[in-house]
C-alpha atoms as a PDB file:
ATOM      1  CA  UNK A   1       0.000   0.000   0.000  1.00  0.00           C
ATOM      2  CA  UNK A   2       1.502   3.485  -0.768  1.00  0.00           C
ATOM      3  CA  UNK A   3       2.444   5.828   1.731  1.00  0.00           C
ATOM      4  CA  UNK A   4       0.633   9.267   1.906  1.00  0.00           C
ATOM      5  CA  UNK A   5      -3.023   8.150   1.078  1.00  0.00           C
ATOM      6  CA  UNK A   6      -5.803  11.496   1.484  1.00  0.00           C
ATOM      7  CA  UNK A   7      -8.540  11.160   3.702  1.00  0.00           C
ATOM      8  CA  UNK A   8     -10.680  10.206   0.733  1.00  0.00           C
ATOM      9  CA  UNK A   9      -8.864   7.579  -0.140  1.00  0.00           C
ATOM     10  CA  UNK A  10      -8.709   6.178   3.691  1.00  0.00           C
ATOM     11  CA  UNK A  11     -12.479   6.720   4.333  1.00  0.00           C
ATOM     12  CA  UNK A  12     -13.014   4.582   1.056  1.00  0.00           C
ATOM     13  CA  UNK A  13     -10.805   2.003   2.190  1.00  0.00           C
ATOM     14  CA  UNK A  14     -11.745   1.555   6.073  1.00  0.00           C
ATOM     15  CA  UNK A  15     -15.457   2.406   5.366  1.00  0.00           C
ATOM     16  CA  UNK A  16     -15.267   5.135   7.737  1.00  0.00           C
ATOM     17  CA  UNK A  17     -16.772   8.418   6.951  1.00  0.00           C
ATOM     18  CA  UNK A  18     -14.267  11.403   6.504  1.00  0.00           C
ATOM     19  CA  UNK A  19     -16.094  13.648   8.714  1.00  0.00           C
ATOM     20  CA  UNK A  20     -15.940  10.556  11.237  1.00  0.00           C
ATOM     21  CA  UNK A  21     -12.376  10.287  10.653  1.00  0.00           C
ATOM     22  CA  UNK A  22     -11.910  14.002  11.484  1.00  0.00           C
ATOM     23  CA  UNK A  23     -13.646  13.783  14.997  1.00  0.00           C
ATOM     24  CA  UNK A  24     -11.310  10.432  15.552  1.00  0.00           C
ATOM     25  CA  UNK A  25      -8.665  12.918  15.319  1.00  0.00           C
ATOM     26  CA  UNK A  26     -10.364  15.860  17.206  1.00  0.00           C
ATOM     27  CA  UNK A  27     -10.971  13.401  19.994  1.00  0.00           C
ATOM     28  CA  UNK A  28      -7.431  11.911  20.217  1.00  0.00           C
ATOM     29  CA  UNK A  29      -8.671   8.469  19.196  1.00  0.00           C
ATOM     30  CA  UNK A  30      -6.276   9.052  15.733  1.00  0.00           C
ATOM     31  CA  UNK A  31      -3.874  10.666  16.070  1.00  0.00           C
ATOM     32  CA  UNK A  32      -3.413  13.840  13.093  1.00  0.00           C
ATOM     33  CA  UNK A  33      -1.571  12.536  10.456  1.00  0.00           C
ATOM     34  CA  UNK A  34       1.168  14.422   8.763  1.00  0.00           C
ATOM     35  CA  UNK A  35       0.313  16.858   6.219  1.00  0.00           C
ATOM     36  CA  UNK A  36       1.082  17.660   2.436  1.00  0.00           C
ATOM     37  CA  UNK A  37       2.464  20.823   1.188  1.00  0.00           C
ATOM     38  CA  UNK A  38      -0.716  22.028   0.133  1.00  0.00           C
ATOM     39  CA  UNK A  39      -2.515  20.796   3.740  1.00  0.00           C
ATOM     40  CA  UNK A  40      -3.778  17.512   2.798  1.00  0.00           C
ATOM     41  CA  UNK A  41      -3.799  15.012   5.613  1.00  0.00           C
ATOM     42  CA  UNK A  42      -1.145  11.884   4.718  1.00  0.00           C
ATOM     43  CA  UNK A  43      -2.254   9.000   6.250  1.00  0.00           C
ATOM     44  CA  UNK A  44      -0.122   5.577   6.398  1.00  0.00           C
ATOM     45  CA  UNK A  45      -1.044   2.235   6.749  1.00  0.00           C
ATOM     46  CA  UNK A  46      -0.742   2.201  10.815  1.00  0.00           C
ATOM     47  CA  UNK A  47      -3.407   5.016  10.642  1.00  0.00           C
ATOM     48  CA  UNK A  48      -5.587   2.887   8.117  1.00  0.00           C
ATOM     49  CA  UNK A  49      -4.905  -0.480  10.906  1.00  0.00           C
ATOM     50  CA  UNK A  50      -5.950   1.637  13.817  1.00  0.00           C
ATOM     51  CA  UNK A  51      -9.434   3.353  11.660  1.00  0.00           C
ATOM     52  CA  UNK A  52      -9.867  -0.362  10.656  1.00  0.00           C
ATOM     53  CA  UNK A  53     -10.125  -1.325  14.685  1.00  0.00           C
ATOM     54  CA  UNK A  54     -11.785   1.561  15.521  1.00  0.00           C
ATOM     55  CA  UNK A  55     -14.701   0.799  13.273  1.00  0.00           C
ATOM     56  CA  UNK A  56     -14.575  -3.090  14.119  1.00  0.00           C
ATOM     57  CA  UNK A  57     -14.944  -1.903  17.593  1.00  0.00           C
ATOM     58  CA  UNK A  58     -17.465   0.550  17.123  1.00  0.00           C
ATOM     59  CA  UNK A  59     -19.768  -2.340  15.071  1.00  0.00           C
ATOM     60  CA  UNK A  60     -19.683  -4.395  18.256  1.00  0.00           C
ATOM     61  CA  UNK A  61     -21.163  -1.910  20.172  1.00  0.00           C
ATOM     62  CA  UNK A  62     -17.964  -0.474  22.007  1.00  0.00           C
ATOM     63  CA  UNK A  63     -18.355   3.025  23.211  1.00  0.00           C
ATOM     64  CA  UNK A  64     -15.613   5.427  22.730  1.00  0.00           C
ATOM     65  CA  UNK A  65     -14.262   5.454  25.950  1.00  0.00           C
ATOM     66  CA  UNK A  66     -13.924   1.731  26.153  1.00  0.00           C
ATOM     67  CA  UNK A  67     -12.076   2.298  22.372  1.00  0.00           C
ATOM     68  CA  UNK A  68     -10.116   4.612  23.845  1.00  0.00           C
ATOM     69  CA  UNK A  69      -9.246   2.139  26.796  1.00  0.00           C
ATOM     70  CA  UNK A  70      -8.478  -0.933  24.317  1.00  0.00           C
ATOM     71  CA  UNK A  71      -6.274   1.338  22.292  1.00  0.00           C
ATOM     72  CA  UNK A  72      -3.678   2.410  25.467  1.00  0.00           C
ATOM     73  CA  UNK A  73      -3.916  -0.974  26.131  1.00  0.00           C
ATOM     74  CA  UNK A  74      -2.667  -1.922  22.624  1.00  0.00           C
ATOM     75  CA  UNK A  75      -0.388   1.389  22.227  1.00  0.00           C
ATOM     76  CA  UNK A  76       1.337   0.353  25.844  1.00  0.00           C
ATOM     77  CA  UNK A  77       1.284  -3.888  25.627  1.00  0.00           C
ATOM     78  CA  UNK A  78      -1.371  -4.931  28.011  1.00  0.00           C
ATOM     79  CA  UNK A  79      -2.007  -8.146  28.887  1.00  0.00           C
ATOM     80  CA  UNK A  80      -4.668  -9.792  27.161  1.00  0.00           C
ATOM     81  CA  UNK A  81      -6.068 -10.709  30.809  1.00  0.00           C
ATOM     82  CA  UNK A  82      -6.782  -6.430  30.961  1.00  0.00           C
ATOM     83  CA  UNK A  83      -8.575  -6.676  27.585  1.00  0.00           C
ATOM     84  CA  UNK A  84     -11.049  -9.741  28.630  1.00  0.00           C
ATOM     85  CA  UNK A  85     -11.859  -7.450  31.653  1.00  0.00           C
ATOM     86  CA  UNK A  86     -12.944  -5.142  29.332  1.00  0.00           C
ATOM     87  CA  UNK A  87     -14.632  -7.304  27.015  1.00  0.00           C
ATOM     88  CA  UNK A  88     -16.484  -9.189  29.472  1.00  0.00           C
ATOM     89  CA  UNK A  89     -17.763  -5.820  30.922  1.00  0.00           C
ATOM     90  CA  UNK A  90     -18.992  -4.593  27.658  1.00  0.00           C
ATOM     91  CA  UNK A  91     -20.313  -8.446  26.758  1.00  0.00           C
ATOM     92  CA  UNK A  92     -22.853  -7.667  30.338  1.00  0.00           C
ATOM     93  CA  UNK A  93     -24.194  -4.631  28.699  1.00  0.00           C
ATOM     94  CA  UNK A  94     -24.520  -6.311  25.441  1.00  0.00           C
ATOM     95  CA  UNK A  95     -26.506  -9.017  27.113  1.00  0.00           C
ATOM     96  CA  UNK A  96     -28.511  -6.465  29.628  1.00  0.00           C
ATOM     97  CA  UNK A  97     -29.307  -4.956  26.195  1.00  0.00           C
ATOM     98  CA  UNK A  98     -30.741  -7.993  24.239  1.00  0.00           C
ATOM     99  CA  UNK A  99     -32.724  -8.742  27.323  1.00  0.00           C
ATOM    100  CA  UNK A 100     -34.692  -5.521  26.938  1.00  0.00           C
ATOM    101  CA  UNK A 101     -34.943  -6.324  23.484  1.00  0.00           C
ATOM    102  CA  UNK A 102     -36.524  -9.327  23.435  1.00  0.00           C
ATOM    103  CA  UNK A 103     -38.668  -7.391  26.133  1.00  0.00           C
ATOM    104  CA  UNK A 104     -39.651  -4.769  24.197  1.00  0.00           C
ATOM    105  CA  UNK A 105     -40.280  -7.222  21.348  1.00  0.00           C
ATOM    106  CA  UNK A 106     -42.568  -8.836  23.463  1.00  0.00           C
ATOM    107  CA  UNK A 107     -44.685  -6.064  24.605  1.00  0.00           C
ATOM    108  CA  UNK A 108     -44.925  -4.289  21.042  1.00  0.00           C
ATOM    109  CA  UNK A 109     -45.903  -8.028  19.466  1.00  0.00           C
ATOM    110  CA  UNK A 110     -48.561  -7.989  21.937  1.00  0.00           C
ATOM    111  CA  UNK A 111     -49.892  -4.720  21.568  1.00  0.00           C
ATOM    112  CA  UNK A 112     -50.250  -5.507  17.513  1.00  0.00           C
ATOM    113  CA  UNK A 113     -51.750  -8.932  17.825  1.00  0.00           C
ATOM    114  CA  UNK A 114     -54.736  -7.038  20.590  1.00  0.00           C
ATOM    115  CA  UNK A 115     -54.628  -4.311  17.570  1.00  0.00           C
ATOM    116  CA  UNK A 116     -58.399  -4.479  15.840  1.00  0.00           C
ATOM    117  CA  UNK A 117     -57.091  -2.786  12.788  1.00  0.00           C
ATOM    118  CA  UNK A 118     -60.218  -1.225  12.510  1.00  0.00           C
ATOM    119  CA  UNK A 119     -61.548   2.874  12.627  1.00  0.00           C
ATOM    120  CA  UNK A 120     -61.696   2.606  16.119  1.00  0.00           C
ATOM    121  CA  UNK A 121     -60.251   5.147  18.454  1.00  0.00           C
ATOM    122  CA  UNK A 122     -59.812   2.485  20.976  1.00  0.00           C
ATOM    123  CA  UNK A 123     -56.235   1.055  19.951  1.00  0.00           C
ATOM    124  CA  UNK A 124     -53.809  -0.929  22.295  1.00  0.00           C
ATOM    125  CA  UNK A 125     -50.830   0.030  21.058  1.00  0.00           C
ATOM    126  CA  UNK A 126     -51.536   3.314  22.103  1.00  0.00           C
ATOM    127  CA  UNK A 127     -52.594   1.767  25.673  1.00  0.00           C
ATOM    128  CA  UNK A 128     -49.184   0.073  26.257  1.00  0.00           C
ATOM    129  CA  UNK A 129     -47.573   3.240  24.923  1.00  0.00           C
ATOM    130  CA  UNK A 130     -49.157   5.012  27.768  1.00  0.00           C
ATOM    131  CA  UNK A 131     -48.784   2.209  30.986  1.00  0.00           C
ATOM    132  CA  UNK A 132     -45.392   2.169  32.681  1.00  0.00           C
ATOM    133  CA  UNK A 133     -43.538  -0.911  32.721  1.00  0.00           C
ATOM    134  CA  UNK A 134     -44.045  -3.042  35.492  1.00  0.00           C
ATOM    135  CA  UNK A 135     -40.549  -3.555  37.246  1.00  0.00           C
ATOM    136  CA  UNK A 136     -38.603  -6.555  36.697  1.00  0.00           C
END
C-alpha cells in the first residue's frame, strides 16, 4: 500500500466516513496525520490499521471510551487478561441490552396482535404506549 493516502482515499478504504475520521482525530482516538504541502492530511497504513479497529470496535457496540481504553492498552502492551476485563464488561451490557430487546419485542408483538385494525379510536398500542412498565 503506498504511503501518503488522502482522507478520501482512507475513508473509502476503512469504510469510515471522513467527517468521522476528522472527529477520531479531534478526539485523540487518531492521532493527526502528517500533512502535504498544500494541507492535505497523509495517512499511512498504521493510521488505516488503527481506523480499521476503531470501526470493528465501534460495530460491536464499544463506546468510545472503552475504544479509547483498548487502544492504550494496545499502544502500551497490556495483557490480554486487561482486555477480557474489558470485554467481558462490555459483553454484560450487550446481554442487559438484548434482554430488553426481546422485552420490548414482546410487549410491542402484543400490543399488535390485541390491535383491531379497525376505525376505532380504541387502539392498544396506544394503551401500552401510555402504561409504565411493570418492574422486573
Amino acid at each position: 500500500m503506498r504511503m501518503g493516502l488522502t482522507i478520501g482515499d482512507v475513508s473509502e478504504k476503512t469504510q469510515v466516513n471522513i467527517e468521522t475520521i476528522r472527529y477520531y482525530e479531534r478526539i485523540g482516538l487518531v492521532p493527526a496525520p502528517p500533512r502535504s504541502a498544500g494541507g492535505r492530511r497523509q495517512y499511512d497504513s498504521a493510521g488505516i490499521a488503527r481506523l480499521q479497529f476503531i470501526r470493528r470496535a465501534r460495530e460491536l457496540g464499544f463506546s468510545i471510551d472503552e475504544i479509547r481504553a483498548l487502544l492504550a492498552m494496545t499502544d502500551g502492551g497490556a495483557a490480554c487478561g486487561d482486555v477480557h476485563a474489558l470485554t467481558v464488561r462490555h459483553l454484560k451490557l450487550v446481554r442487559a441490552k438484548i434482554k430488553d430487546l426481546k422485552r420490548m419485542e414482546r410487549t410491542l408483538a402484543a400490543a399488535a396482535d390485541r390491535c383491531a385494525l379497525d376505525a376505532s379510536s380504541d387502539c392498544p398500542i396506544i394503551d401500552a404506549l401510555a402504561t409504565l412498565p411493570r418492574a422486573s
